[in-house]
PDB file of N, CA and C in Angstrom:
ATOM      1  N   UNK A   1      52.958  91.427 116.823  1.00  0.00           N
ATOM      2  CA  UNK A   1      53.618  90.491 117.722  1.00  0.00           C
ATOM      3  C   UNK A   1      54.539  91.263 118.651  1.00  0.00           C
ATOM      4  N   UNK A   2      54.171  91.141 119.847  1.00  0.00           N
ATOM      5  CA  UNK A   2      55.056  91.506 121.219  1.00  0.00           C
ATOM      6  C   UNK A   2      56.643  90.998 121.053  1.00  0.00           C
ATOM      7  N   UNK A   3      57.605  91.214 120.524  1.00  0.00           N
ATOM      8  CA  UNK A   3      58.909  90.682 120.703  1.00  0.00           C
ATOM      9  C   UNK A   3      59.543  91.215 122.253  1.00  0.00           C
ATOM     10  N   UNK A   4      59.903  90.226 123.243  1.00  0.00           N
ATOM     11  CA  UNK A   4      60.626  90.760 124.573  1.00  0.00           C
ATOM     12  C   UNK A   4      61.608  91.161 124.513  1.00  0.00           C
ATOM     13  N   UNK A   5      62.521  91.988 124.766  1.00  0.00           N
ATOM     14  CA  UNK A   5      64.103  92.062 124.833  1.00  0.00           C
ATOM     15  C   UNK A   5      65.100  91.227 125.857  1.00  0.00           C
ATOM     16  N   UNK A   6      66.307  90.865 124.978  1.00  0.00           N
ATOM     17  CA  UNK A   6      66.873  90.048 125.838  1.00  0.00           C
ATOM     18  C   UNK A   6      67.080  90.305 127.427  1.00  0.00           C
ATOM     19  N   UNK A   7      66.704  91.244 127.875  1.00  0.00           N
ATOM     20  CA  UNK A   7      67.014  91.527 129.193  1.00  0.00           C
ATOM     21  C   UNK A   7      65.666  91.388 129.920  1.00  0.00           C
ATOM     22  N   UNK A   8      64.581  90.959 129.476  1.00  0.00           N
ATOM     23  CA  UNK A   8      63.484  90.413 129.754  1.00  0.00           C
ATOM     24  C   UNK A   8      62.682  88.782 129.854  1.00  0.00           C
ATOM     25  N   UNK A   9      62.985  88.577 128.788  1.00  0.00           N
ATOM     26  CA  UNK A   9      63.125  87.817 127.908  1.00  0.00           C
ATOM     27  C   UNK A   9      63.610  86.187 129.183  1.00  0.00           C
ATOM     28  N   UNK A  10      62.522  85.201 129.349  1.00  0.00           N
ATOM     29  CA  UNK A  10      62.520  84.415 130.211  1.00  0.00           C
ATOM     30  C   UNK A  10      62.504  83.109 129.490  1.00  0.00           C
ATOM     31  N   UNK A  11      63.072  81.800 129.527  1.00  0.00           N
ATOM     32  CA  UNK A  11      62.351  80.943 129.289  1.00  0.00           C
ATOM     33  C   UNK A  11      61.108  80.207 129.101  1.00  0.00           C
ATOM     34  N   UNK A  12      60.177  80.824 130.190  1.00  0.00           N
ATOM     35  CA  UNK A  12      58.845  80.714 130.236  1.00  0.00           C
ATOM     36  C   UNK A  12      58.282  81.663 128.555  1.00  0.00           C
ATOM     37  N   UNK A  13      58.672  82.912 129.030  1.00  0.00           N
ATOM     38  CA  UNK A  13      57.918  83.678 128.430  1.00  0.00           C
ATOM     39  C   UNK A  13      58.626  83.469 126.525  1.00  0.00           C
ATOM     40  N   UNK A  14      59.714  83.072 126.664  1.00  0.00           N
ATOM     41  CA  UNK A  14      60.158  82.749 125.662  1.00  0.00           C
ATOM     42  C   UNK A  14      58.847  81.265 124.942  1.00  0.00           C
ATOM     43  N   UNK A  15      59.215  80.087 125.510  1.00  0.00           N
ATOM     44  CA  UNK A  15      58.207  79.633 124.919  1.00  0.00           C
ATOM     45  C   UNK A  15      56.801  79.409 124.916  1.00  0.00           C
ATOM     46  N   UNK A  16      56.384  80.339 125.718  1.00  0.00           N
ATOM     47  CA  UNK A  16      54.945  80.587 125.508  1.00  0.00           C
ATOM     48  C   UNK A  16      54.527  81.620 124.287  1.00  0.00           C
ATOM     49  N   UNK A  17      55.784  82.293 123.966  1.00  0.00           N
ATOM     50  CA  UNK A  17      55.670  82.998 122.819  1.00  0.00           C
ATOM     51  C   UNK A  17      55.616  81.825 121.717  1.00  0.00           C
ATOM     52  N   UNK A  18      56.270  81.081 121.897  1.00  0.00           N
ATOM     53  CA  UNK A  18      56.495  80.215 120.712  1.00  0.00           C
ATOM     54  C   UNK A  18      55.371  79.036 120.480  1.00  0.00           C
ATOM     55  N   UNK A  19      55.040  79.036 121.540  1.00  0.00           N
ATOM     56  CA  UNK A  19      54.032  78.212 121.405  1.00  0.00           C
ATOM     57  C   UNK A  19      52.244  78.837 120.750  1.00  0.00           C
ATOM     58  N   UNK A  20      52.461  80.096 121.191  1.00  0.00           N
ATOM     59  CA  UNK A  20      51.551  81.081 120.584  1.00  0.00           C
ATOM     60  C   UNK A  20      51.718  80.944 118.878  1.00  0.00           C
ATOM     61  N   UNK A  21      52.698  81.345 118.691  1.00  0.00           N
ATOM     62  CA  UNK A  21      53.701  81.299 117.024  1.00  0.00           C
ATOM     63  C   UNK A  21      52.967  79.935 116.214  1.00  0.00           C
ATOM     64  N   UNK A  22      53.585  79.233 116.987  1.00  0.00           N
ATOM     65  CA  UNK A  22      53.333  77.670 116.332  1.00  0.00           C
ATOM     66  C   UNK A  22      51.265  77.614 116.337  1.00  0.00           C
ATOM     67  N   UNK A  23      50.838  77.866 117.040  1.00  0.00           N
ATOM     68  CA  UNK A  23      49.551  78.144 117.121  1.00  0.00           C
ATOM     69  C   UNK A  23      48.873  78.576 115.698  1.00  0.00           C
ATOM     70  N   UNK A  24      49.031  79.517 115.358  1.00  0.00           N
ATOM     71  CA  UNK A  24      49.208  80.781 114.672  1.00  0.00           C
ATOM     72  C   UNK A  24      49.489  79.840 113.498  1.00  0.00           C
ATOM     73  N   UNK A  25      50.507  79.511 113.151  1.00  0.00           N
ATOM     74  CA  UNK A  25      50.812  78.696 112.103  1.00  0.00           C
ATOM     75  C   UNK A  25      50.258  77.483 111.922  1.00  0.00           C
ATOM     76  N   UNK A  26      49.773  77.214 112.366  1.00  0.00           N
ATOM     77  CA  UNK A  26      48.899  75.352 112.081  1.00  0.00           C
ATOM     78  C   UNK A  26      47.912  75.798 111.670  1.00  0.00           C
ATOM     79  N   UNK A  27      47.246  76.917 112.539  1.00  0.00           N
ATOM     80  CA  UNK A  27      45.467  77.414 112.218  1.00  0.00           C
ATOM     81  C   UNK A  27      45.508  78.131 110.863  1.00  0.00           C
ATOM     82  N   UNK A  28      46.477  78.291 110.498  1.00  0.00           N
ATOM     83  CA  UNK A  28      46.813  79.233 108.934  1.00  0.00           C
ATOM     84  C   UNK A  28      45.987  80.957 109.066  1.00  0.00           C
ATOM     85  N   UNK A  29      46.165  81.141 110.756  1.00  0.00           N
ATOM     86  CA  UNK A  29      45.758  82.343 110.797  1.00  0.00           C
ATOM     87  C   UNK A  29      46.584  83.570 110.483  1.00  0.00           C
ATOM     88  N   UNK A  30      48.691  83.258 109.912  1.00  0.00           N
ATOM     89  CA  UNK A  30      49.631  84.045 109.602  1.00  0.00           C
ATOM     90  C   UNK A  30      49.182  84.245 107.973  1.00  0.00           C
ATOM     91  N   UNK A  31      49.006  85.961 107.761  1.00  0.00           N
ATOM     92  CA  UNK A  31      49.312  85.896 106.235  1.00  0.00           C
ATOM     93  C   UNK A  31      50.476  85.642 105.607  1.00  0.00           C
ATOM     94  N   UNK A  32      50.540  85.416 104.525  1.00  0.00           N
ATOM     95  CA  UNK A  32      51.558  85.585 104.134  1.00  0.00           C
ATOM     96  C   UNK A  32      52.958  86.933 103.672  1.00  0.00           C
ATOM     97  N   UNK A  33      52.643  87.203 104.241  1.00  0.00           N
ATOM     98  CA  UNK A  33      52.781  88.855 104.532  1.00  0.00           C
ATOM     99  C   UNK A  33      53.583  89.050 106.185  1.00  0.00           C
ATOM    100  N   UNK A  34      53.480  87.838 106.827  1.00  0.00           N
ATOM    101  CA  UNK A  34      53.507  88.117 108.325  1.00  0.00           C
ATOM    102  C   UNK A  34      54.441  87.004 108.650  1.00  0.00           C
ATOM    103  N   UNK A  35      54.092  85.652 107.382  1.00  0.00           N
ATOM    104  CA  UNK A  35      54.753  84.529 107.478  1.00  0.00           C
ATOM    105  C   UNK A  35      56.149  84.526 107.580  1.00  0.00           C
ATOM    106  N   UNK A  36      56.929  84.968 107.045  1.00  0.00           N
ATOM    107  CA  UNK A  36      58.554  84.727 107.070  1.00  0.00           C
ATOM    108  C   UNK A  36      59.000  85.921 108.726  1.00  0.00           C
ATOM    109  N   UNK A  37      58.630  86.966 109.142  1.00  0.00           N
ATOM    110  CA  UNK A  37      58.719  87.639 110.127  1.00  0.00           C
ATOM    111  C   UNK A  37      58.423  86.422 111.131  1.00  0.00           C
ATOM    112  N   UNK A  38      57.291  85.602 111.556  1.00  0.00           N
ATOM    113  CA  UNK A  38      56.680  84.926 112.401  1.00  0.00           C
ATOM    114  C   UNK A  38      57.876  83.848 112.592  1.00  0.00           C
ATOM    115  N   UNK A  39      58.489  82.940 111.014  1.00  0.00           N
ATOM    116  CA  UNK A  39      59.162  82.380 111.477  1.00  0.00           C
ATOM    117  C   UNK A  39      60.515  82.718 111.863  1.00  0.00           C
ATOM    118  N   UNK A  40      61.049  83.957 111.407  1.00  0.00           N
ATOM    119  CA  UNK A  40      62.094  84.259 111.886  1.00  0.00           C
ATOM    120  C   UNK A  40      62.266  84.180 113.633  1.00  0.00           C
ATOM    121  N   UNK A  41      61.006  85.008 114.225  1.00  0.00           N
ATOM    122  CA  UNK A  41      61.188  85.246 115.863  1.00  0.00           C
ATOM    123  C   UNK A  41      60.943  83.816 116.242  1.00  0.00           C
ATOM    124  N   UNK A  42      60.466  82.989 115.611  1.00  0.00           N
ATOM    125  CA  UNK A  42      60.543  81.269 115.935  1.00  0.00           C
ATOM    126  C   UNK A  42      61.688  80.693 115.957  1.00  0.00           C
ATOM    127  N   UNK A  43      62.329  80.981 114.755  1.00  0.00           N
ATOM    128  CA  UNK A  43      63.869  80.379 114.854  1.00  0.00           C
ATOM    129  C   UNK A  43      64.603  81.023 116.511  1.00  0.00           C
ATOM    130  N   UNK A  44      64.414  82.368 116.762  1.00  0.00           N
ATOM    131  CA  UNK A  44      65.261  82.958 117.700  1.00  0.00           C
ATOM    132  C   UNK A  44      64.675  82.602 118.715  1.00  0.00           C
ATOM    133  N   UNK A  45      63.261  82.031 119.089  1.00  0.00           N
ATOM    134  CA  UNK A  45      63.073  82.064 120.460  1.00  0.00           C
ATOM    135  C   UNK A  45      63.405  80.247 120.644  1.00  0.00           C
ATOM    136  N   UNK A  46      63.578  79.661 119.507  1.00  0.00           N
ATOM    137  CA  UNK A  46      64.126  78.268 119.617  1.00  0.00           C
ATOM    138  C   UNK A  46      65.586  78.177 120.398  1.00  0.00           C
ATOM    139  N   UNK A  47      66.331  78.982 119.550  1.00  0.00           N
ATOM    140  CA  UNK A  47      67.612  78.966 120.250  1.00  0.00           C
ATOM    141  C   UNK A  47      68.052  79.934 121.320  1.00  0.00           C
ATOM    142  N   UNK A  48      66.996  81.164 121.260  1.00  0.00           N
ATOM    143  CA  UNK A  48      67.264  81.191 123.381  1.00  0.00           C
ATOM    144  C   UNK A  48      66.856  79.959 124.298  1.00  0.00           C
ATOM    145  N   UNK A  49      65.717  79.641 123.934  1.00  0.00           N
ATOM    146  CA  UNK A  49      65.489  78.149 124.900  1.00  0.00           C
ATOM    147  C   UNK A  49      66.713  76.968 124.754  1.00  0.00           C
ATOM    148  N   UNK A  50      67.028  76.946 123.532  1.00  0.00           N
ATOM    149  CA  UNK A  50      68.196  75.549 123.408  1.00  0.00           C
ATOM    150  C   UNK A  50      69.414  76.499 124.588  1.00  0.00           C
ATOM    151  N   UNK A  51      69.612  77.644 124.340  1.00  0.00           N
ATOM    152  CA  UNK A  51      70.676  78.319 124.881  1.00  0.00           C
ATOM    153  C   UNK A  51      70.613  77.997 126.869  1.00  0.00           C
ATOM    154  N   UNK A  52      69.390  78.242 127.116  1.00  0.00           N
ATOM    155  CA  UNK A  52      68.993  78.473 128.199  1.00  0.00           C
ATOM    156  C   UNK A  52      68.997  76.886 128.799  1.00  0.00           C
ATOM    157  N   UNK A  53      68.580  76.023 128.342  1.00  0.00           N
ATOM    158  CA  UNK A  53      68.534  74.496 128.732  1.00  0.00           C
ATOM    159  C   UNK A  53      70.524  74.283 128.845  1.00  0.00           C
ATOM    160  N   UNK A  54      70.867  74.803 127.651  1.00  0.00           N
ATOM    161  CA  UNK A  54      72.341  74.029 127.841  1.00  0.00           C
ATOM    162  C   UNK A  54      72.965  74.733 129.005  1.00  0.00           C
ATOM    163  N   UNK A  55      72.909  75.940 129.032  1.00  0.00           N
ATOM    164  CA  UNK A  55      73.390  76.650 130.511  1.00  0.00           C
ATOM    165  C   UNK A  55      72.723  76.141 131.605  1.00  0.00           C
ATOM    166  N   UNK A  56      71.838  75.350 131.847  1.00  0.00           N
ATOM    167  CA  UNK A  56      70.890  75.089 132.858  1.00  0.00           C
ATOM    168  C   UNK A  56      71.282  73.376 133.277  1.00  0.00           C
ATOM    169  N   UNK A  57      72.081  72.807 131.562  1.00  0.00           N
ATOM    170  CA  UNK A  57      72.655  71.367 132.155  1.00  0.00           C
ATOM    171  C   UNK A  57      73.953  71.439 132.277  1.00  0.00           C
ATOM    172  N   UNK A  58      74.696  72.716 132.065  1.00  0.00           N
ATOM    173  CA  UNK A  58      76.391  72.682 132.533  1.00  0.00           C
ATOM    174  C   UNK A  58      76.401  73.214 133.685  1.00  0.00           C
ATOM    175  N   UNK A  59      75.467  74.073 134.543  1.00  0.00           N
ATOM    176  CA  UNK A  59      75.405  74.080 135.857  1.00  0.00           C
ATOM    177  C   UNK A  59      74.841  72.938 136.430  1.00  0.00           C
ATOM    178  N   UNK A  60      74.362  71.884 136.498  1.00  0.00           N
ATOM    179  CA  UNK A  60      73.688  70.874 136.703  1.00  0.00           C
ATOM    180  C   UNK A  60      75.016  69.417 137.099  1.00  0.00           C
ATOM    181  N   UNK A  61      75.806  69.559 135.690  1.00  0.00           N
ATOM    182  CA  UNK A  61      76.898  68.789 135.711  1.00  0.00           C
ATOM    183  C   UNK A  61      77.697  69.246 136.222  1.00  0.00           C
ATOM    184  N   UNK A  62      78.288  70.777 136.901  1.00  0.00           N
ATOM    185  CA  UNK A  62      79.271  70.793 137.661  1.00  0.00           C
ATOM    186  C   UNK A  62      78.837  70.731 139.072  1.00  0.00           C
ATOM    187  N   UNK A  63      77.405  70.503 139.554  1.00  0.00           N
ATOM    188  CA  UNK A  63      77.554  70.293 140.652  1.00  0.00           C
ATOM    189  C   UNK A  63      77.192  68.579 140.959  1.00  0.00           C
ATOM    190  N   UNK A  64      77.407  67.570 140.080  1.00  0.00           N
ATOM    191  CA  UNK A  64      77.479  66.350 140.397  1.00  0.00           C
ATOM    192  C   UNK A  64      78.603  66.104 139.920  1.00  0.00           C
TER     193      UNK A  64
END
């Protein structure tokens, strides 16, 4: 698995990773061996996106 660095590291590309992840996990194509790693970078690319939305609605609200 490609992990981006935060200085790369886009919203887009953030959850298209994750959506790859989640992929991956429904099809039961993660061993178990790969499983707890897979969900770890899931948890983190969850909360760059939550991170990235809330910075994206407090600029939003200071300009209305």
């Amino acid at each position: 698995m490609k992990k981006n660095t935060e200085e790369t590291l886009t919203y887009e590309s953030a959850w298209s990773e994750l959506q790859v992840i989640v992929a991956e996990l429904q099809s039961g194509q993660t061993s178990i061996d790969h499983l707890s790693a897979k969900i770890e970078r899931a948890a983190e690319l969850v909360q760059f996106c939550r991170e990235k939305l809330r910075a994206t609605e407090n600029s939003l609200s200071r300009l209305g």
